[in-house]
N, C-alpha and C. Protein backbone atom coordinates (compact mmCIF):
# COMPACT_ATOMS: atom_id res chain seq x y z
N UNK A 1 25.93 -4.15 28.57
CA UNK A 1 25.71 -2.92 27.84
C UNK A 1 24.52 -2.21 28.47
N UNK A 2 24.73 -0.99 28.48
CA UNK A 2 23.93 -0.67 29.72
C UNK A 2 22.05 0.00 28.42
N UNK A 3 22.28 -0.02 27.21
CA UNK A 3 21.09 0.19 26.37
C UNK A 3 20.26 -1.19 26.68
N UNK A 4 21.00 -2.33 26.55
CA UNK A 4 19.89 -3.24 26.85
C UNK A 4 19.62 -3.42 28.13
N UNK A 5 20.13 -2.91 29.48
CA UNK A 5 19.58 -3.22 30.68
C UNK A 5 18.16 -2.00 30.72
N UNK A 6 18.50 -0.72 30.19
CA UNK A 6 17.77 -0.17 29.63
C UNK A 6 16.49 -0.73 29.26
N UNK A 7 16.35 -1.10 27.87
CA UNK A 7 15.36 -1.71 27.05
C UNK A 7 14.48 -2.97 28.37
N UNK A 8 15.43 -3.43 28.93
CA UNK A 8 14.81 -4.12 29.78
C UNK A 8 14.12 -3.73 31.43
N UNK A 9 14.58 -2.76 31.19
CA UNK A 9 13.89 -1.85 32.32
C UNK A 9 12.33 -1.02 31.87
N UNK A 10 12.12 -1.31 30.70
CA UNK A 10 11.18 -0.40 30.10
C UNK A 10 10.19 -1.51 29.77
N UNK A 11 10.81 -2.51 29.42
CA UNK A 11 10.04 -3.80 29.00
C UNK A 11 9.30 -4.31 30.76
N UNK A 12 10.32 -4.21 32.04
CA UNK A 12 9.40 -4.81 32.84
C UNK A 12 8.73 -3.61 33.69
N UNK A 13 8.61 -2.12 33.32
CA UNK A 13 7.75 -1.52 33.77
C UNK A 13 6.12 -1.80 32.99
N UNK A 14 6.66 -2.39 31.46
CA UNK A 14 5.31 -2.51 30.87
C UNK A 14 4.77 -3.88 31.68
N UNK A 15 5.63 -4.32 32.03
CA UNK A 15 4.53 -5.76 32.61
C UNK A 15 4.26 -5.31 34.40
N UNK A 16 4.83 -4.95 34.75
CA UNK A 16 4.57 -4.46 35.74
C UNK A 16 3.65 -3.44 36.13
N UNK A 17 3.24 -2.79 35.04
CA UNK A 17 2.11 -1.69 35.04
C UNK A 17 0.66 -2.54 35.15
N UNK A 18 0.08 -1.39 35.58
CA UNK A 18 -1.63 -1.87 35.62
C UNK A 18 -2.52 -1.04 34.80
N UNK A 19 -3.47 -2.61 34.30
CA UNK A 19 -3.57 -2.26 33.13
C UNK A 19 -4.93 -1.24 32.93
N UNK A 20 -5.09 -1.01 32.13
CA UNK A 20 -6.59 0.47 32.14
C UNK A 20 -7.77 -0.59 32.63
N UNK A 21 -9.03 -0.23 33.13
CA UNK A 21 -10.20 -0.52 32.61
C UNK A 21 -10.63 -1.13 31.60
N UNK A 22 -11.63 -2.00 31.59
CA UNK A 22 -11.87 -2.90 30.15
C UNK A 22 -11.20 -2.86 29.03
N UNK A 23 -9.85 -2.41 29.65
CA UNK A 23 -9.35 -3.08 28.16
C UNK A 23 -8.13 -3.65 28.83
N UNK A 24 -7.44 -4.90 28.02
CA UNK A 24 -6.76 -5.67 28.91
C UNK A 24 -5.25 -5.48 28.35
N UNK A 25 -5.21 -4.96 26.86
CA UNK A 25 -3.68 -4.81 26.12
C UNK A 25 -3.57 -3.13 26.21
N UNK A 26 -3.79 -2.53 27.12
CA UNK A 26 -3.53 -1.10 27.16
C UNK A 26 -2.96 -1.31 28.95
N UNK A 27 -2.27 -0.33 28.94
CA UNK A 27 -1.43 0.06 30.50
C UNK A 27 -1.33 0.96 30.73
N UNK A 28 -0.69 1.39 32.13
CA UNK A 28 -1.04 2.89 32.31
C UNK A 28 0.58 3.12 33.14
N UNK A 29 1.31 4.05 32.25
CA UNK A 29 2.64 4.16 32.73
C UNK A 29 2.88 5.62 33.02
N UNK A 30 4.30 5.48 34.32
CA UNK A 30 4.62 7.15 34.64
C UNK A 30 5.37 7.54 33.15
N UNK A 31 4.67 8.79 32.66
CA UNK A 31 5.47 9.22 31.94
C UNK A 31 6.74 9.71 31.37
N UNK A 32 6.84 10.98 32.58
CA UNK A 32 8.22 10.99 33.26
C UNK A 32 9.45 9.97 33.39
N UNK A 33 9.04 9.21 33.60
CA UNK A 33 9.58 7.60 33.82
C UNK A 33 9.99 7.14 32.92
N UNK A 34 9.60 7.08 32.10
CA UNK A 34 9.66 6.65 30.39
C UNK A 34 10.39 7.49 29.74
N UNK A 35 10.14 8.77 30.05
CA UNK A 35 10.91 9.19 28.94
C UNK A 35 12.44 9.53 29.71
N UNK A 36 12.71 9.62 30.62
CA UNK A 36 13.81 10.00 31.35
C UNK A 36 14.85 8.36 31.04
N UNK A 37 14.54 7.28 30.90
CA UNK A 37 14.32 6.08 30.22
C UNK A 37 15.03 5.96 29.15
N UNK A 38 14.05 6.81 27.95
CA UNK A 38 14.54 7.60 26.65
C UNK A 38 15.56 8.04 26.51
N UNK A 39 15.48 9.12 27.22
CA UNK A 39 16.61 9.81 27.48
C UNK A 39 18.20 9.22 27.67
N UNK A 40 18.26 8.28 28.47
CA UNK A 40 19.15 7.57 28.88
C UNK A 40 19.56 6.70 27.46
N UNK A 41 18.57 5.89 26.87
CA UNK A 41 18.87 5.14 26.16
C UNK A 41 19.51 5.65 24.95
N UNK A 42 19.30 7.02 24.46
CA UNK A 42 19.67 7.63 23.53
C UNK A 42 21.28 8.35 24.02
N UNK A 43 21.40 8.68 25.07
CA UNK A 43 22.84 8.56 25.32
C UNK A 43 23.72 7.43 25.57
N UNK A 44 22.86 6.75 26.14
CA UNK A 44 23.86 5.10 26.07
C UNK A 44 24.02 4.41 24.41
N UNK A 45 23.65 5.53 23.35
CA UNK A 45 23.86 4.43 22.20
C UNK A 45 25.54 5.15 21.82
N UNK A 46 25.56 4.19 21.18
CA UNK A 46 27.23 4.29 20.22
C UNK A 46 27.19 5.28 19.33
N UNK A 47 28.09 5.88 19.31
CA UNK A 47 28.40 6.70 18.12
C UNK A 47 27.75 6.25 17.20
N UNK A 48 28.12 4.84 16.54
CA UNK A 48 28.34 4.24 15.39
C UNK A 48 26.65 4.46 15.03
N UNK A 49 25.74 4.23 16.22
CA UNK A 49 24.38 3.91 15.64
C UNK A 49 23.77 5.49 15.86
N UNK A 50 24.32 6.22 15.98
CA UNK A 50 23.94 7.97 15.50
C UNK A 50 24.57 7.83 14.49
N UNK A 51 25.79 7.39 13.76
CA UNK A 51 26.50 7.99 12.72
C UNK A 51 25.62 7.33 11.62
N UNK A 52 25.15 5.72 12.06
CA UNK A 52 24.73 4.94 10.91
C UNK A 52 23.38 5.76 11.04
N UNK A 53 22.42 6.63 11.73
CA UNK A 53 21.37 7.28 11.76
C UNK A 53 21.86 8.39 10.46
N UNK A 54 23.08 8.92 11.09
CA UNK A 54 23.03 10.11 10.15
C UNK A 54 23.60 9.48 9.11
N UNK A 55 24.03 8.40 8.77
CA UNK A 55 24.26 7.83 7.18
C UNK A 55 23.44 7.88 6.57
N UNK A 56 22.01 6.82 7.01
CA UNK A 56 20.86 6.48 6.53
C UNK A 56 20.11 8.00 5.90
N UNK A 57 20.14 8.64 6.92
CA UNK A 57 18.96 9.96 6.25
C UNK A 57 20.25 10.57 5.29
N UNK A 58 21.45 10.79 5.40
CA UNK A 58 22.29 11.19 3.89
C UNK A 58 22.56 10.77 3.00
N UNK A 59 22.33 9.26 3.16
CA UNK A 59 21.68 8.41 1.91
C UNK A 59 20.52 8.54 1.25
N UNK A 60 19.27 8.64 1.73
CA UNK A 60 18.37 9.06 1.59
C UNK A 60 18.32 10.45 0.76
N UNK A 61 19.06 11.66 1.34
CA UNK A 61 18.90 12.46 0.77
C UNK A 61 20.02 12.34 -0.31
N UNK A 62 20.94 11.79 -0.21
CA UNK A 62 21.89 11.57 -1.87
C UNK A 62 20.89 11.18 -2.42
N UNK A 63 19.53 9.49 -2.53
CA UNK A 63 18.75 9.39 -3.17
C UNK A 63 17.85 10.29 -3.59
N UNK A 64 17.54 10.57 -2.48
CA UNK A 64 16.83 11.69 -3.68
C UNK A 64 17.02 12.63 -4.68
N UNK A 65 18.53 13.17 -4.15
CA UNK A 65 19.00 14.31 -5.19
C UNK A 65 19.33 13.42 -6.16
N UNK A 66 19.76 12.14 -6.11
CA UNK A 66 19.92 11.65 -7.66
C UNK A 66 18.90 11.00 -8.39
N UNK A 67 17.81 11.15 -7.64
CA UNK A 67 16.75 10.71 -8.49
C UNK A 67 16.35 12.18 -8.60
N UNK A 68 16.35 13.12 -8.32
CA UNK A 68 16.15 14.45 -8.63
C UNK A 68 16.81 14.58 -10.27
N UNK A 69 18.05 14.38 -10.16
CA UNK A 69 18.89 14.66 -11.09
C UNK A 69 18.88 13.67 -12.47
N UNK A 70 18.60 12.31 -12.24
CA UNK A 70 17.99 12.06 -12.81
C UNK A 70 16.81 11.57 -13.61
N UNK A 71 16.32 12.37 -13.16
CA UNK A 71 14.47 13.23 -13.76
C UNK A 71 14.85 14.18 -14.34
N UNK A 72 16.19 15.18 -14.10
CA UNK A 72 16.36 16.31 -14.69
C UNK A 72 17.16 15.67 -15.86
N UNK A 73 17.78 15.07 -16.05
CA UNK A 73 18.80 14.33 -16.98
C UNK A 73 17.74 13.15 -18.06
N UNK A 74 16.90 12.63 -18.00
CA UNK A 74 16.08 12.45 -18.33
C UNK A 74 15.05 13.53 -19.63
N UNK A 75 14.68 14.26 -18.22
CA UNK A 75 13.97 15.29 -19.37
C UNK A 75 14.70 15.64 -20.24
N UNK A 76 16.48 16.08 -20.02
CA UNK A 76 16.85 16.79 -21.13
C UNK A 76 17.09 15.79 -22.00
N UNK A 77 17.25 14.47 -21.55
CA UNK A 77 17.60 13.96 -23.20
C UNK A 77 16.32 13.29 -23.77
N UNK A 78 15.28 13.84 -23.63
CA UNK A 78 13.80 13.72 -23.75
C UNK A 78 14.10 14.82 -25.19
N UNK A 79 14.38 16.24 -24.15
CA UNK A 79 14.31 17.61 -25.27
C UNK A 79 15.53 17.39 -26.47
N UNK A 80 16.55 16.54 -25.98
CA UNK A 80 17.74 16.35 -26.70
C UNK A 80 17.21 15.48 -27.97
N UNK A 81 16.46 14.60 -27.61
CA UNK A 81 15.78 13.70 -28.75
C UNK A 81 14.62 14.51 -29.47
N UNK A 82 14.16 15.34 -29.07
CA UNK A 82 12.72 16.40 -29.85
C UNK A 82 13.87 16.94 -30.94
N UNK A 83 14.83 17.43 -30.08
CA UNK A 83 15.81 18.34 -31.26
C UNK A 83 16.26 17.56 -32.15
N UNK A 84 16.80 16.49 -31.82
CA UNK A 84 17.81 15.86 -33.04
C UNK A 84 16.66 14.79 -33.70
N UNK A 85 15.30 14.73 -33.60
CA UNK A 85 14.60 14.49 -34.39
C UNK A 85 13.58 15.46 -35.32
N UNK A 86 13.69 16.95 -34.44
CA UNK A 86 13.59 17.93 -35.55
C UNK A 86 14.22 18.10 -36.38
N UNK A 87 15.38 17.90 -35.76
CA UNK A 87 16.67 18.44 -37.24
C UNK A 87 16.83 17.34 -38.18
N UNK A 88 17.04 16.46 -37.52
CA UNK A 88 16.44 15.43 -38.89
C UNK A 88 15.23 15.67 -39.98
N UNK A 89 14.09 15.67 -38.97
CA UNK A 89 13.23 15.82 -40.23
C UNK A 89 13.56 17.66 -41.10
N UNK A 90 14.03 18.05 -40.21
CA UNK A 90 14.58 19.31 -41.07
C UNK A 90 15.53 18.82 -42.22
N UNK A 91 16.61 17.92 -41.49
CA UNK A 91 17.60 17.81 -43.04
C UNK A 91 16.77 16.90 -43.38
N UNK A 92 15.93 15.87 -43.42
CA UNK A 92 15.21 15.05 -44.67
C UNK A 92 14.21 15.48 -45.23
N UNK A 93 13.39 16.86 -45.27
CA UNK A 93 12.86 17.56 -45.72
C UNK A 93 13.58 18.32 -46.57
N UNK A 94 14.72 19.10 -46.13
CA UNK A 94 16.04 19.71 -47.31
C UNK A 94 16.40 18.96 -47.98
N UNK A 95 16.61 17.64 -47.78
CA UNK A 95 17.25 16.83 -48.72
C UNK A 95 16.08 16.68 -49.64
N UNK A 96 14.70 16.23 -49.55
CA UNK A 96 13.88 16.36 -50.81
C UNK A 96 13.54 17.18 -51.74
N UNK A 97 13.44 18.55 -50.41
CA UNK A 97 13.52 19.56 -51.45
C UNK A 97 14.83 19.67 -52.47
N UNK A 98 15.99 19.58 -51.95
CA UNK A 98 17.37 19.33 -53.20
C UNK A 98 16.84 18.45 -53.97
N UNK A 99 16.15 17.68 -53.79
CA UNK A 99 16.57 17.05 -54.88
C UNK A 99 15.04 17.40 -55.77
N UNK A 100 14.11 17.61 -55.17
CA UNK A 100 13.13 18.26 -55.91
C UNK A 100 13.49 19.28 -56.89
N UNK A 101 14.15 20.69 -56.33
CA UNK A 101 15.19 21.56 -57.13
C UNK A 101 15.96 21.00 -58.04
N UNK A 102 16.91 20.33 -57.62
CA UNK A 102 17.91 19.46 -58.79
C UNK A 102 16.77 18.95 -59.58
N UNK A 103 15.97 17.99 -59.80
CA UNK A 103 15.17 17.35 -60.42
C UNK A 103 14.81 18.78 -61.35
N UNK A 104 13.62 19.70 -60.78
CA UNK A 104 13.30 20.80 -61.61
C UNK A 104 14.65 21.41 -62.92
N UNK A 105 15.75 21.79 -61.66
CA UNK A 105 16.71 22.73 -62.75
C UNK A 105 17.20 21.46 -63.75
N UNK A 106 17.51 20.13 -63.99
CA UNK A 106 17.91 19.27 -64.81
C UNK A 106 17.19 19.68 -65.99
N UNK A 107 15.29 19.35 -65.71
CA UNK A 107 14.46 19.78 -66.65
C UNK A 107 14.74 20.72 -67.48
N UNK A 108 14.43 21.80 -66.43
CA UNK A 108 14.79 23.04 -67.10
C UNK A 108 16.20 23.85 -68.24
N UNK A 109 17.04 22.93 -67.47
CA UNK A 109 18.25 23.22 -68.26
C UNK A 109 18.00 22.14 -69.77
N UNK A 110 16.97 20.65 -69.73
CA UNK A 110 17.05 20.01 -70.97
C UNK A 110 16.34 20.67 -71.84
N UNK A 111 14.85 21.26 -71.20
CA UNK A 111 13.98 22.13 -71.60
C UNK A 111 14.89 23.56 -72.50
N UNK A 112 16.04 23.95 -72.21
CA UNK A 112 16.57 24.86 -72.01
C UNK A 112 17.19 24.69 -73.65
N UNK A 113 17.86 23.79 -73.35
CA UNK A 113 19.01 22.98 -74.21
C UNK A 113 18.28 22.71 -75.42
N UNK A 114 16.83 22.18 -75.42
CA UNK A 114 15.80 21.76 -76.66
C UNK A 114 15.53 23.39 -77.31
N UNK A 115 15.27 23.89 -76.50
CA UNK A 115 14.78 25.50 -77.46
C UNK A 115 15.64 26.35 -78.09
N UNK A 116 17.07 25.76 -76.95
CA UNK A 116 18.43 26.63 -78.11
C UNK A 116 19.00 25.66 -79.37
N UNK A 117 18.72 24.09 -78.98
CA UNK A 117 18.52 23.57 -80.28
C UNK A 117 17.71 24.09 -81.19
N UNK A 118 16.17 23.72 -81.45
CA UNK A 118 15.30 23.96 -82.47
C UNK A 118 15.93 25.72 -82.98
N UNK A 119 16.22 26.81 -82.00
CA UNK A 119 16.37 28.03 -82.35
C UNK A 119 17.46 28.04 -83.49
N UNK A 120 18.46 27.31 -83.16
CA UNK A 120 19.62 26.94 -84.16
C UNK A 120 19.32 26.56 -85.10
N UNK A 121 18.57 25.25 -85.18
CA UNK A 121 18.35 24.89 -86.36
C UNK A 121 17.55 26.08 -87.58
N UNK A 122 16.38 26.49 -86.29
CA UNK A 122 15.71 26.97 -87.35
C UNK A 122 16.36 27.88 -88.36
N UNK A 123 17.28 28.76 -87.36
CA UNK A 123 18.26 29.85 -88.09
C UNK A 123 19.16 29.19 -89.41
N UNK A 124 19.90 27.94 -88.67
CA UNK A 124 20.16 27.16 -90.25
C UNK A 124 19.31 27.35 -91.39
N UNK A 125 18.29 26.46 -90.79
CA UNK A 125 17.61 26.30 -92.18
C UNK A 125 17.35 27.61 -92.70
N UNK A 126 16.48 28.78 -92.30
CA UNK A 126 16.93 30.07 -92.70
C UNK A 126 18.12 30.31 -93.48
N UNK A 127 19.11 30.18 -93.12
CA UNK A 127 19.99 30.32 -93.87
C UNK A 127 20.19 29.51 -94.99
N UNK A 128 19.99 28.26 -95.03
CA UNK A 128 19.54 26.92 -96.00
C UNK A 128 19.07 27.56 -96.95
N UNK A 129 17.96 28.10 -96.64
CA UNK A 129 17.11 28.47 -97.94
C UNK A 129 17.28 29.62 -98.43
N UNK A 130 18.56 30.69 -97.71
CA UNK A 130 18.95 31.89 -98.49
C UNK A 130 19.60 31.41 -99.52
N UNK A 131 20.63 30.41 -98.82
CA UNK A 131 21.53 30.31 -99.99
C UNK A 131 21.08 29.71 -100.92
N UNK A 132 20.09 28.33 -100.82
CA UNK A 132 19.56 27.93 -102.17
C UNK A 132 18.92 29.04 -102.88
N UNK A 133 17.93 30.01 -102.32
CA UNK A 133 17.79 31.21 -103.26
C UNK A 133 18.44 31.74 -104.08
N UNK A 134 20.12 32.08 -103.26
CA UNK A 134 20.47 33.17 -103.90
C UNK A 134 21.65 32.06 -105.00
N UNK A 135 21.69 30.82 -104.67
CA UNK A 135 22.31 29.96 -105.78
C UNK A 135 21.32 29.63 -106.51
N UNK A 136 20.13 29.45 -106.50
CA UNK A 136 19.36 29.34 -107.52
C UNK A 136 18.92 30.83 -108.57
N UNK A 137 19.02 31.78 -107.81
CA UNK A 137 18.50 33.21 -108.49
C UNK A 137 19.85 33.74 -109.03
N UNK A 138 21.35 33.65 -108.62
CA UNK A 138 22.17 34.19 -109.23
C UNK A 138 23.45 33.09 -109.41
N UNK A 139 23.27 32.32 -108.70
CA UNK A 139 25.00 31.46 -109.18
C UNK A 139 24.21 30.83 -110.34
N UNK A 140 22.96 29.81 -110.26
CA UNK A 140 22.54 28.81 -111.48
C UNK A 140 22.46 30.06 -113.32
N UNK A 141 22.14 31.35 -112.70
CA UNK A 141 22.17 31.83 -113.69
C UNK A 141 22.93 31.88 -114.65
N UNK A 142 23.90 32.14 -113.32
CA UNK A 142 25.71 32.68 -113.72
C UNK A 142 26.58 31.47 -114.17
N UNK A 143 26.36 30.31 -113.75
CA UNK A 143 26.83 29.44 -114.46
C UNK A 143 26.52 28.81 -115.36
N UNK A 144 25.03 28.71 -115.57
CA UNK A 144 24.21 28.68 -117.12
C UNK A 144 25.15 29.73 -117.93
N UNK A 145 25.17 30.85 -117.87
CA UNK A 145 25.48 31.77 -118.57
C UNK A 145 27.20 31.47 -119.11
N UNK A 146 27.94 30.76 -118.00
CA UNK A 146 29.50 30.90 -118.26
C UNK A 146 29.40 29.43 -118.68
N UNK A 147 28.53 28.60 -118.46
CA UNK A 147 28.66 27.12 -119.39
C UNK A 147 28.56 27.49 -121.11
N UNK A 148 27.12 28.52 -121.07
CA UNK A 148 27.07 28.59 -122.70
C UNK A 148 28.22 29.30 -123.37
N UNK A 149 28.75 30.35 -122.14
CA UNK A 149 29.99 30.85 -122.85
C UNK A 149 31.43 29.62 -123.32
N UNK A 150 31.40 28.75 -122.51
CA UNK A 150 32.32 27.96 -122.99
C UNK A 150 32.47 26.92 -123.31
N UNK A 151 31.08 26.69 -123.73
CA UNK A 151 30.28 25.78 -124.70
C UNK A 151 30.77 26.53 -126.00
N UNK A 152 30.44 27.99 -125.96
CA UNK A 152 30.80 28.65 -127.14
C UNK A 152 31.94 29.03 -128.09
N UNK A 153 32.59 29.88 -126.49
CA UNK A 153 34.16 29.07 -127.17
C UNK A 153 34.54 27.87 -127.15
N UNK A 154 34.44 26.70 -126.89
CA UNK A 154 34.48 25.26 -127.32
C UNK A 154 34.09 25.19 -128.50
N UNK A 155 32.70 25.93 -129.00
CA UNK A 155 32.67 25.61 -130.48
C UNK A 155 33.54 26.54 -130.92
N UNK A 156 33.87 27.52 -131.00
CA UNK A 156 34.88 28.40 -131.53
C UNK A 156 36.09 27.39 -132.33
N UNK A 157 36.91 27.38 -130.81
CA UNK A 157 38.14 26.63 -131.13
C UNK A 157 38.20 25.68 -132.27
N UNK A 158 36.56 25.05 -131.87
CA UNK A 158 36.78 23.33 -132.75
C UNK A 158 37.04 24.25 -134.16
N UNK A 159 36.10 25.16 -134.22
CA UNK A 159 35.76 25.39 -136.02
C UNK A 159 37.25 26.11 -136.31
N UNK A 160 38.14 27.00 -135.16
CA UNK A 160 39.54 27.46 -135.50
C UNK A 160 40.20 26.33 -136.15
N UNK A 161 40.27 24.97 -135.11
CA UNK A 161 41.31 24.30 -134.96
C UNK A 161 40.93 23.41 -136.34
N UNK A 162 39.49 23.31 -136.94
CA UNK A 162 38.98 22.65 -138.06
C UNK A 162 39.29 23.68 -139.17
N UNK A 163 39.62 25.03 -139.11
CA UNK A 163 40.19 25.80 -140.28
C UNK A 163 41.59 25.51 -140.03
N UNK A 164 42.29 25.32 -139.28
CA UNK A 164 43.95 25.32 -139.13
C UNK A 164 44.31 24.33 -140.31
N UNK A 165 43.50 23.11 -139.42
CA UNK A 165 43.58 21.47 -140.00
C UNK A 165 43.22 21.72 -141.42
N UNK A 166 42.09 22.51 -141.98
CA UNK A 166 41.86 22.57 -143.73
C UNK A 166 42.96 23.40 -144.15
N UNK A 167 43.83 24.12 -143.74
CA UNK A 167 44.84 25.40 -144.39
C UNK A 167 45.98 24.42 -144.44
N UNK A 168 46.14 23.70 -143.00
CA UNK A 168 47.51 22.82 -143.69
C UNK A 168 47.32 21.79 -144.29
N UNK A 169 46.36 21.12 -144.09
CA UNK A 169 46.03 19.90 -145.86
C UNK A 169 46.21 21.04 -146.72
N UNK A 170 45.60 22.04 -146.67
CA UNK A 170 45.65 22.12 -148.70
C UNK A 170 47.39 23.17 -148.68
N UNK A 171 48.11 23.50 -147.42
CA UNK A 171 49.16 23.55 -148.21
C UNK A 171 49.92 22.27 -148.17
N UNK A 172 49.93 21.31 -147.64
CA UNK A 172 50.39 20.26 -147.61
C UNK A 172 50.23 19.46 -149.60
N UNK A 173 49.47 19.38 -149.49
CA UNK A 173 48.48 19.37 -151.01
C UNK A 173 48.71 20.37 -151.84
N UNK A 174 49.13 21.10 -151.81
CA UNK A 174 50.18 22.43 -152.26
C UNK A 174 48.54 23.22 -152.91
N UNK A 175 47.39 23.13 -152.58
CA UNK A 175 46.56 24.32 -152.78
C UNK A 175 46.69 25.46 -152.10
N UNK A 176 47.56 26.35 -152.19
CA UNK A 176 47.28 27.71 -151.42
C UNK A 176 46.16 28.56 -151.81
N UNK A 177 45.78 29.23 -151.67
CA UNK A 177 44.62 29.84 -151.48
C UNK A 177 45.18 31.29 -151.50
């Protein structure tokens, strides 16, 4: 394969080079040389290891856009949870207030219910005590008055029916009169 005769052509210019001045792991190479080298080696590669180059960095950038995306997917169900825990405490705040309301109008309607009672009654009894008035001021009169009347004729009758009874003894008794 002509990349690794390559690689190995580059490897024994480094040993073959001379090396700098006091320093003993530094070398001093034609540049030109090297990179023309480069050059070569990057056309002697395979498709496959440009394609797996350009895989790697479009992987890379798929990663990132989906870690892009989700950071964006994230946040929203960040804001998705603010909302549906506002609205909660929105409906469990409505719900107390209902029932705070309900609680009040129950009152109010027993409250309600007690004052049109007592109002009733009172009007009864009002009326209670007309009528004992007006049966004490004119019926007790009026029936005092129609008892003595027939108390009276009761005595009447007796003393009729006690003259009848003396007229027929004494004609019975043959006293006529």
């Amino acid at each position: 394969m002509k990349v690794l005769d390559l690689l190995d052509e580059i490897e024994e210019i480094c040993e073959t080079s001379s090396s700098m001045p006091l320093i003993s792991n530094k070398i001093v190479v034609d540049k030109a040389e090297l990179t023309e080298i480069v050059k070569e080696v990057r056309q002697a590669l395979p498709d496959e290891i440009q394609q797996a180059q350009f895989i790697k960095n479009e992987r890379q950038r798929i990663l990132d856009e989906a870690k892009q995306e989700y950071e964006l997917l994230i946040k929203d169900a960040e804001k998705q949870a603010e909302i549906m825990v506002d609205q909660h405490e929105i409906t469990e705040h409505a719900k107390e207030r209902s029932k705070e309301i309900i609680t009040s109008t129950e009152q109010n309607v027993k409250k309600l219910k007690m004052d049109t009672f007592e109002y009733i009654n009172n009007i009864l009894l009002d009326f209670q005590q007309t009528m004992d008035m007006i049966d004490s001021k004119y019926f007790h009169e009026m029936f005092s008055n129609m008892r003595q009347t027939f108390e009276n004729i009761g005595i009447k009758l007796e003393d009729n029916r006690n003259e009848i009874k003396e007229l027929a003894y004494r004609t019975q008794v043959g006293d006529d009169m």
